[in-house]
PDB file of N, CA and C in Angstrom:
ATOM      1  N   UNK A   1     -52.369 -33.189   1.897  1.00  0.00           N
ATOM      2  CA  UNK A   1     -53.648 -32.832   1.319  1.00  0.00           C
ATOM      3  C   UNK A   1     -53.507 -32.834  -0.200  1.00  0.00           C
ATOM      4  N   UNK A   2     -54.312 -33.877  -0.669  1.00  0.00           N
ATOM      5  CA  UNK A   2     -53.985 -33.805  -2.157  1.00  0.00           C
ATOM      6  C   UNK A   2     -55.631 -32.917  -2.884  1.00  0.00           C
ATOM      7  N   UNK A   3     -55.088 -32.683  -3.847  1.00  0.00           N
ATOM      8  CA  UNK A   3     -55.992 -31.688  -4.921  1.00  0.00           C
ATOM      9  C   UNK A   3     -55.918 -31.820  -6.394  1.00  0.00           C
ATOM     10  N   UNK A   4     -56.437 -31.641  -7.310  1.00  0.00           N
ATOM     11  CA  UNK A   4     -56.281 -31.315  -8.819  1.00  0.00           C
ATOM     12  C   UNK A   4     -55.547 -30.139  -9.130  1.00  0.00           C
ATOM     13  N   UNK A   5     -54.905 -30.478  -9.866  1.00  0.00           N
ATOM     14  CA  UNK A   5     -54.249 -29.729 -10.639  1.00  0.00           C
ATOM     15  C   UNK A   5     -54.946 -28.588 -10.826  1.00  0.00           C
ATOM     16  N   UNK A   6     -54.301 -26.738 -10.762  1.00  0.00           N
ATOM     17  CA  UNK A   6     -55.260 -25.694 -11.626  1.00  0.00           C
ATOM     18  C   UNK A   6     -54.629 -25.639 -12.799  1.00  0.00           C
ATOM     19  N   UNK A   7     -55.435 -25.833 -13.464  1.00  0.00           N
ATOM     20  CA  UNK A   7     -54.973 -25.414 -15.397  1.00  0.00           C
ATOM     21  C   UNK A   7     -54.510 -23.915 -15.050  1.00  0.00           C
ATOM     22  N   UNK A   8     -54.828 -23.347 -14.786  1.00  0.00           N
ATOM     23  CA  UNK A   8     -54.137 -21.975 -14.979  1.00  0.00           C
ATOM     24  C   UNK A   8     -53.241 -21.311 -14.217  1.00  0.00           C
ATOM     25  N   UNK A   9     -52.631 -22.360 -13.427  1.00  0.00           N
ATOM     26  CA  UNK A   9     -51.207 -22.520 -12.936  1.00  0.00           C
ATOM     27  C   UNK A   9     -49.965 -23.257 -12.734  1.00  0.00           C
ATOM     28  N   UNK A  10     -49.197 -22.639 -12.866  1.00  0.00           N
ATOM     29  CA  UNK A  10     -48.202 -24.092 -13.267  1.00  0.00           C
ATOM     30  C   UNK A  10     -47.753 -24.682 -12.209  1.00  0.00           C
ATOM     31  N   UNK A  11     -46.977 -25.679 -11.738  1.00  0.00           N
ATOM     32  CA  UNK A  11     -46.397 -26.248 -10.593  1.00  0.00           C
ATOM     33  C   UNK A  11     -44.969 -26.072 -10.457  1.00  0.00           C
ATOM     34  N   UNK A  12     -44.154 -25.660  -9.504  1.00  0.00           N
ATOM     35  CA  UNK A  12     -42.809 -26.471  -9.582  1.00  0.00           C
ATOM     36  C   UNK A  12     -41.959 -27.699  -9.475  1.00  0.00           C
ATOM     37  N   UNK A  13     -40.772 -27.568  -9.956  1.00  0.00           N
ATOM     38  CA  UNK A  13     -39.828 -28.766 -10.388  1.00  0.00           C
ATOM     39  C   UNK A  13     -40.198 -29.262  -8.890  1.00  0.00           C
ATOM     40  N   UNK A  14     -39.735 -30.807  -8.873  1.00  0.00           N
ATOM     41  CA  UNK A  14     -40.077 -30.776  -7.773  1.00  0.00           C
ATOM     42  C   UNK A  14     -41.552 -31.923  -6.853  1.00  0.00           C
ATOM     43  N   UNK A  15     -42.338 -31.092  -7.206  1.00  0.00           N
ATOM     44  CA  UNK A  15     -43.391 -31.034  -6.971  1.00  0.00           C
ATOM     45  C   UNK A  15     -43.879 -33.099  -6.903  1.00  0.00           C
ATOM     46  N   UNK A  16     -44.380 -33.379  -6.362  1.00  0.00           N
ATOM     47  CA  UNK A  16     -45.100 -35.067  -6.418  1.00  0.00           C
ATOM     48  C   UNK A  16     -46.643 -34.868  -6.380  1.00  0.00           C
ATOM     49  N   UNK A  17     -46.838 -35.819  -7.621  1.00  0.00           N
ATOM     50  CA  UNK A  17     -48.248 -35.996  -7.920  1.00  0.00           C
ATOM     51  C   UNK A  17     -48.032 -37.527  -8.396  1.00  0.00           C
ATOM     52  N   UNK A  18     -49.580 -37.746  -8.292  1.00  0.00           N
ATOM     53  CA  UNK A  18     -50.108 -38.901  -8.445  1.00  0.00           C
ATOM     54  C   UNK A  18     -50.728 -38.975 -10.290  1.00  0.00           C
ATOM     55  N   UNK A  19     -50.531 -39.973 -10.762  1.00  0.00           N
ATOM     56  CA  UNK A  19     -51.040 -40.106 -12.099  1.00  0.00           C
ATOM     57  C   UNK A  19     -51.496 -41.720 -12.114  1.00  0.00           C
ATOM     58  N   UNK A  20     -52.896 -41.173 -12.334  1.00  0.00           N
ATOM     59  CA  UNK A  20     -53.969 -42.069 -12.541  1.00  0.00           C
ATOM     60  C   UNK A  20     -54.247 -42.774 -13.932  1.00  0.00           C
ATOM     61  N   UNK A  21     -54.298 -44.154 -14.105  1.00  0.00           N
ATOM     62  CA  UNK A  21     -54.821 -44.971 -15.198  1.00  0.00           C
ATOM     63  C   UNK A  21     -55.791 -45.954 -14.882  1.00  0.00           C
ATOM     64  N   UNK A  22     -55.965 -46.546 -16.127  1.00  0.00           N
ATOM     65  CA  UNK A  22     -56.877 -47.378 -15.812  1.00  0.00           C
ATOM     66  C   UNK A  22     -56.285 -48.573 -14.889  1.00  0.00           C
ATOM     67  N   UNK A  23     -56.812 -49.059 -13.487  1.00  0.00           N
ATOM     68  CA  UNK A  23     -56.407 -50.457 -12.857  1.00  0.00           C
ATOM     69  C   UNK A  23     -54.751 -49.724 -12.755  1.00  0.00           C
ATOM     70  N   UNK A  24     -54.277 -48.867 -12.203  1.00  0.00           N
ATOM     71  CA  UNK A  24     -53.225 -47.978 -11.978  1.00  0.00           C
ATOM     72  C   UNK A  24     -52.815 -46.895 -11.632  1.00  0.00           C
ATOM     73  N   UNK A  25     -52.279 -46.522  -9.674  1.00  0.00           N
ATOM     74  CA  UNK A  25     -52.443 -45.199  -9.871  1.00  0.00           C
ATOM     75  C   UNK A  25     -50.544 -45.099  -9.546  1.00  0.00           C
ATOM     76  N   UNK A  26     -50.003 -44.217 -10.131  1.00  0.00           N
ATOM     77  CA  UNK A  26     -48.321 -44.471 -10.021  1.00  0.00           C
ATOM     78  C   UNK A  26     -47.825 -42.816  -9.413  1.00  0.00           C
ATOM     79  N   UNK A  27     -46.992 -42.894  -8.360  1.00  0.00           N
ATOM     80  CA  UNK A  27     -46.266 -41.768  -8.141  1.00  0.00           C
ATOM     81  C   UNK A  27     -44.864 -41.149  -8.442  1.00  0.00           C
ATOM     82  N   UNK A  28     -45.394 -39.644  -9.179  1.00  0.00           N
ATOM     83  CA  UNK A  28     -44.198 -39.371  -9.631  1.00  0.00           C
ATOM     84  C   UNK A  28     -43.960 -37.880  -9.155  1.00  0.00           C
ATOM     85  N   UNK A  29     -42.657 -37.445  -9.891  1.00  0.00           N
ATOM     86  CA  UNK A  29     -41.909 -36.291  -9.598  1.00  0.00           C
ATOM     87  C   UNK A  29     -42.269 -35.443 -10.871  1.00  0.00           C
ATOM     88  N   UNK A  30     -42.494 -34.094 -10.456  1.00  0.00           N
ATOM     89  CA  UNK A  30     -42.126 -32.643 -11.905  1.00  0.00           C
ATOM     90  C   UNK A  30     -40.686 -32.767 -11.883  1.00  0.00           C
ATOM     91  N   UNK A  31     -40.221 -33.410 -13.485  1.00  0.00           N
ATOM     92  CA  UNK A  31     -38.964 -33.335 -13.413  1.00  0.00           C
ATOM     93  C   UNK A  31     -38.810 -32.101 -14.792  1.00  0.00           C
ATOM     94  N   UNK A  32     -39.757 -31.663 -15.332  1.00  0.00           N
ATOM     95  CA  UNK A  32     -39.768 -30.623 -16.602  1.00  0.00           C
ATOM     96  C   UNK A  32     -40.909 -30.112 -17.065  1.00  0.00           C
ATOM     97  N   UNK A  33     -40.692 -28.658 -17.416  1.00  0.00           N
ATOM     98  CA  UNK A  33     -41.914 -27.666 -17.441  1.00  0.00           C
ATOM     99  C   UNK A  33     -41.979 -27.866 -18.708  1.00  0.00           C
ATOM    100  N   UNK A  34     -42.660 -28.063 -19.470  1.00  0.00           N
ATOM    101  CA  UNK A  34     -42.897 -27.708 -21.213  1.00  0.00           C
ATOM    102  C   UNK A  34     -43.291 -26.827 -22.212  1.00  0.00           C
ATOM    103  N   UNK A  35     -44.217 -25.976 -20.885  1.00  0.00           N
ATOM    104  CA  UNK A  35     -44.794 -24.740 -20.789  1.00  0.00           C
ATOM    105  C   UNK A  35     -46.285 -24.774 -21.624  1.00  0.00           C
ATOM    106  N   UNK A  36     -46.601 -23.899 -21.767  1.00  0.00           N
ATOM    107  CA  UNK A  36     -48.632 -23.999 -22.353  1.00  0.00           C
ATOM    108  C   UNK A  36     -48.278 -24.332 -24.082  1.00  0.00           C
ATOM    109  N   UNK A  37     -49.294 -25.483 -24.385  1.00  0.00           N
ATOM    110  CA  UNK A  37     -48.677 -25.881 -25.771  1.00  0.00           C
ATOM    111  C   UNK A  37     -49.862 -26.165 -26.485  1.00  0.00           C
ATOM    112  N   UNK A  38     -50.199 -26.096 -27.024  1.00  0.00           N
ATOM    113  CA  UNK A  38     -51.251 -26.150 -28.243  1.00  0.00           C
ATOM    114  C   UNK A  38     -52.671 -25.362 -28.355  1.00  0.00           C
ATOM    115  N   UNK A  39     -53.484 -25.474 -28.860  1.00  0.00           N
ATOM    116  CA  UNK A  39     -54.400 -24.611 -29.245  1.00  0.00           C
ATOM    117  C   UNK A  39     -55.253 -24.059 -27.963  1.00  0.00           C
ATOM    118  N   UNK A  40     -55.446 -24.867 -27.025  1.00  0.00           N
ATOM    119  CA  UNK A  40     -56.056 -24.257 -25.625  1.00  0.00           C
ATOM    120  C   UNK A  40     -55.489 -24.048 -25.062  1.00  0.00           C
ATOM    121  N   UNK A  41     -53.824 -23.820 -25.208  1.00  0.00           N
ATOM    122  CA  UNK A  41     -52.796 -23.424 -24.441  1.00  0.00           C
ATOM    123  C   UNK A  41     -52.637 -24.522 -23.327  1.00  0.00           C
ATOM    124  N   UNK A  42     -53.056 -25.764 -23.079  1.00  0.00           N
ATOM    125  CA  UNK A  42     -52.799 -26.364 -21.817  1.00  0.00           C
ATOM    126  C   UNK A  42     -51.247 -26.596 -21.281  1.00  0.00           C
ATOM    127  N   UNK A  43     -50.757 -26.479 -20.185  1.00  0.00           N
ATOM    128  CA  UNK A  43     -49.515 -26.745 -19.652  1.00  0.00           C
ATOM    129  C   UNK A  43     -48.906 -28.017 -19.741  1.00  0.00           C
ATOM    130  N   UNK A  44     -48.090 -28.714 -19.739  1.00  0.00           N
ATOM    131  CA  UNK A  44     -47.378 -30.042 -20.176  1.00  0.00           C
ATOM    132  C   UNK A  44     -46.165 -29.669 -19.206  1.00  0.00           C
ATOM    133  N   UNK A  45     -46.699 -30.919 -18.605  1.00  0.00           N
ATOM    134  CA  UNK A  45     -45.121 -31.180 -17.804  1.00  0.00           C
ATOM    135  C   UNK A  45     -44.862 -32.511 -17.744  1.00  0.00           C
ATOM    136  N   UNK A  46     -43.332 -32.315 -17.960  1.00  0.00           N
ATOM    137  CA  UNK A  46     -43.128 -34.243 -17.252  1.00  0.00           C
ATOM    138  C   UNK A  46     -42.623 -34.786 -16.342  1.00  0.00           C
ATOM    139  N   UNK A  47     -43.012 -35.654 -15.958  1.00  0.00           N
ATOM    140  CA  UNK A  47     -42.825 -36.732 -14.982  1.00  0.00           C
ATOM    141  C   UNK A  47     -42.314 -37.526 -14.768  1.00  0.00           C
ATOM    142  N   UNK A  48     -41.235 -38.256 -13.704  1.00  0.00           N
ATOM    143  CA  UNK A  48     -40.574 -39.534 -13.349  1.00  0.00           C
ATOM    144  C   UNK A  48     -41.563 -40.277 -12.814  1.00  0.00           C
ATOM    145  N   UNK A  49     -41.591 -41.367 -12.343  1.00  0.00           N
ATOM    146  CA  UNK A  49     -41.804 -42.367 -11.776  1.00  0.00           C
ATOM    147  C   UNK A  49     -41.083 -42.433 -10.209  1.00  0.00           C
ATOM    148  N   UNK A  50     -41.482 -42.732  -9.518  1.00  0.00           N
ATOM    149  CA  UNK A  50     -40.761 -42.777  -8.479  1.00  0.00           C
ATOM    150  C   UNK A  50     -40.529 -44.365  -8.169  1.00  0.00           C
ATOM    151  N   UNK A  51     -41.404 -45.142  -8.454  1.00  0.00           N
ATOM    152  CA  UNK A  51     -41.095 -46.478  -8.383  1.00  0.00           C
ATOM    153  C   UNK A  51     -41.124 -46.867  -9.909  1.00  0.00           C
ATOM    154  N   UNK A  52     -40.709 -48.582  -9.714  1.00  0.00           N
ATOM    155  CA  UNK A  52     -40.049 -49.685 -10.702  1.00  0.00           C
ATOM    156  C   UNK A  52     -41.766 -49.907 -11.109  1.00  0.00           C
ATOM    157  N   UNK A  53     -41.781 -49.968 -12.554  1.00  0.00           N
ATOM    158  CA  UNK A  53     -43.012 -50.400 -13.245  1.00  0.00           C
ATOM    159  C   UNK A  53     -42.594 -50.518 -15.014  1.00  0.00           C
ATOM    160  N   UNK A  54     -43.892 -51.458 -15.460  1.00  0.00           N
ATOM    161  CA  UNK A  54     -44.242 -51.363 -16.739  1.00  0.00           C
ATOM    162  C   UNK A  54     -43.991 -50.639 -17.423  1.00  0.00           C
ATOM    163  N   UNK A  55     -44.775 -49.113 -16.853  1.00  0.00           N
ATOM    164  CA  UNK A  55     -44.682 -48.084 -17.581  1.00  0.00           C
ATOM    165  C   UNK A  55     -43.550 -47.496 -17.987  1.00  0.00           C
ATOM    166  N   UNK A  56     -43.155 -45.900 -18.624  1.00  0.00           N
ATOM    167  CA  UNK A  56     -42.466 -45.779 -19.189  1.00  0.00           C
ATOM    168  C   UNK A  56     -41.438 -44.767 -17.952  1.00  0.00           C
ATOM    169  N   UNK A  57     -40.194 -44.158 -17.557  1.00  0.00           N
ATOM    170  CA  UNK A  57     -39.733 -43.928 -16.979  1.00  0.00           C
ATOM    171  C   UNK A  57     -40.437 -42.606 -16.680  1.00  0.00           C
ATOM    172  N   UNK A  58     -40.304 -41.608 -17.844  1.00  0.00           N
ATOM    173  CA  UNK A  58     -40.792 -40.878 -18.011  1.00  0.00           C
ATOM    174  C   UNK A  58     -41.777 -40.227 -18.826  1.00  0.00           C
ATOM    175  N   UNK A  59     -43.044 -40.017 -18.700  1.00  0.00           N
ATOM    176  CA  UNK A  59     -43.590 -39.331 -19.480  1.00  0.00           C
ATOM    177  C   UNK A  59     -44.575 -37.717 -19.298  1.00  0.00           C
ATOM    178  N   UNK A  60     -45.186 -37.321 -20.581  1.00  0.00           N
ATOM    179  CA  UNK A  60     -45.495 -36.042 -20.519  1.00  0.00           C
ATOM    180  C   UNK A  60     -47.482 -36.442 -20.349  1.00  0.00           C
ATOM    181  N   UNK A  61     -47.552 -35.057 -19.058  1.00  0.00           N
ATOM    182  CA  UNK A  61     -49.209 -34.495 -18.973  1.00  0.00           C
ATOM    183  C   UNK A  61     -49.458 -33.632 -18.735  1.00  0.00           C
ATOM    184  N   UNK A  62     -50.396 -33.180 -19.231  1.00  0.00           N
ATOM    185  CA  UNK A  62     -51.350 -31.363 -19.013  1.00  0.00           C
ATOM    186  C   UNK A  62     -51.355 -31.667 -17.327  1.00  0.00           C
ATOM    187  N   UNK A  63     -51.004 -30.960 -16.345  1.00  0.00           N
ATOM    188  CA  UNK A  63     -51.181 -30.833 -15.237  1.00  0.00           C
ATOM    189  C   UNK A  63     -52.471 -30.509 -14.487  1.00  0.00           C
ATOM    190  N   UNK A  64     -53.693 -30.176 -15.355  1.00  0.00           N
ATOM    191  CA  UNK A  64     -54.965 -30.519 -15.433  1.00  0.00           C
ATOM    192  C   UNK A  64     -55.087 -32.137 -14.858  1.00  0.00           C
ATOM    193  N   UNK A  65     -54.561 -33.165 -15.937  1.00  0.00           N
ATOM    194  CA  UNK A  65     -54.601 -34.488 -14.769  1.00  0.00           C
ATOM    195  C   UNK A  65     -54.026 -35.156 -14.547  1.00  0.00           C
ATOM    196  N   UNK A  66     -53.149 -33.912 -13.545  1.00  0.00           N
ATOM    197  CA  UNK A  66     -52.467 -34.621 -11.963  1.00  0.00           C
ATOM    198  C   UNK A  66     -52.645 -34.456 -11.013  1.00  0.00           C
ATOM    199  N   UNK A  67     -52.790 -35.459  -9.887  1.00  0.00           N
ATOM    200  CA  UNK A  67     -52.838 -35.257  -9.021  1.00  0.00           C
ATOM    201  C   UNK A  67     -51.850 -34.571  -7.657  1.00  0.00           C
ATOM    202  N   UNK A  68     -51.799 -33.560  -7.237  1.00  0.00           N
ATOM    203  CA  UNK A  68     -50.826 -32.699  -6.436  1.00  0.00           C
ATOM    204  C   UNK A  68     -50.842 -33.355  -5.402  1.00  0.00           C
ATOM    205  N   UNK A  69     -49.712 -34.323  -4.825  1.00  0.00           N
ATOM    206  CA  UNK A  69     -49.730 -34.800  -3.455  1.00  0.00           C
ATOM    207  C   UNK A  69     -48.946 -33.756  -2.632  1.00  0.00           C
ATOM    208  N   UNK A  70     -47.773 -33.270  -3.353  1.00  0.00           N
ATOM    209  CA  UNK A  70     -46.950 -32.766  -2.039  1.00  0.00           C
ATOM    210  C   UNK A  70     -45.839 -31.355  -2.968  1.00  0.00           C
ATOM    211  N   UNK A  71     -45.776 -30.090  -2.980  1.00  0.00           N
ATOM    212  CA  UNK A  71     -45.263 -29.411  -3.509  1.00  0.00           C
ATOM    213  C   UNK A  71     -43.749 -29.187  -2.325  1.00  0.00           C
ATOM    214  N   UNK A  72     -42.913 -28.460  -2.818  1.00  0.00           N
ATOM    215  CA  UNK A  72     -42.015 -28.696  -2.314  1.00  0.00           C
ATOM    216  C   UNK A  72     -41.738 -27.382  -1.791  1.00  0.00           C
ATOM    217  N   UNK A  73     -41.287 -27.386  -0.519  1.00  0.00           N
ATOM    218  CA  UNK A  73     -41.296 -25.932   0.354  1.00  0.00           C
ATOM    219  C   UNK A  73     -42.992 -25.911   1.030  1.00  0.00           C
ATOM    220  N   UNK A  74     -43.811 -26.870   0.949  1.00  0.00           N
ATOM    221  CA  UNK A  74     -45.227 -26.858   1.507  1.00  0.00           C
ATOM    222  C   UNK A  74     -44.991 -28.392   2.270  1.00  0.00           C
ATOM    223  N   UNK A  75     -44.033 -28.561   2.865  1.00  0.00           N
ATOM    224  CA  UNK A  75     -44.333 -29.975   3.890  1.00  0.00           C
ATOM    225  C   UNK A  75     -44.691 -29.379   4.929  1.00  0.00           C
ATOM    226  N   UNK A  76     -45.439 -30.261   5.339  1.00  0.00           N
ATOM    227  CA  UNK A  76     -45.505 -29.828   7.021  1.00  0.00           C
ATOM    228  C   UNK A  76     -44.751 -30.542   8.206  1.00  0.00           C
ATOM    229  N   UNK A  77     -44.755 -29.385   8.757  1.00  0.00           N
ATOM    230  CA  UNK A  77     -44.108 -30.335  10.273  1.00  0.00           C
ATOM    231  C   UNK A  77     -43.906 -31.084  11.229  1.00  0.00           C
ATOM    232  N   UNK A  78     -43.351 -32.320  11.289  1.00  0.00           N
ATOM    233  CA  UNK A  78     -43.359 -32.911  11.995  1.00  0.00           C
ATOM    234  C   UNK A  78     -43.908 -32.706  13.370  1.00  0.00           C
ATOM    235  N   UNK A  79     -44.906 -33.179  13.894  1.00  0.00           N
ATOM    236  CA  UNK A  79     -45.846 -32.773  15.584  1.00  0.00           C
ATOM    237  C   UNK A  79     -44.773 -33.623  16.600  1.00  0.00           C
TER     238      UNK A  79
END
C-alpha cells in the first residue's frame, strides 16, 4: 500500500519509496536522515537508487515528495 509522505514525520533507514520525475518514476532506498532543514523546517533525506540509470546514484528530498512503498518491519505476510 503506497501513500505520501507525512511532512511531519520522519521515515526510517531503510524504508523504499518511489521518486517521481518528469517521463520517470525510479525506486529507491532511505539510505540517510538529514533531519528538518531550512526555514519551514522540511525533512531531507537521501536516497539510493535501487536500479542502473541516468540519474545520479544518490540524491537528497523533503520526504513530503516521496512516495512510501514499503517501510521496513511493515511487510506483510506471505498467504
Amino acid at each position: 500500500m503506497s501513500r505520501k509522505a507525512d511532512k511531519a514525520h520522519g521515515v526510517p533507514l531503510g524504508t523504499r519509496v518511489r521518486v517521481h520525475f518528469p517521463g520517470a518514476v525510479l525506486d529507491a532506498e532511505v539510505v540517510e536522515d538529514r533531519g528538518f532543514i531550512g526555514i519551514d523546517g522540511r525533512q531531507i533525506v537521501v536516497v539510493r537508487t535501487l536500479q542502473e540509470t541516468y540519474f545520479p546514484r544518490e540524491m537528497e528530498f523533503p520526504i513530503a515528495e516521496l512516495e512510501i512503498v514499503q517501510v521496513p518491519g511493515q511487510e506483510q505476510a506471505a498467504a
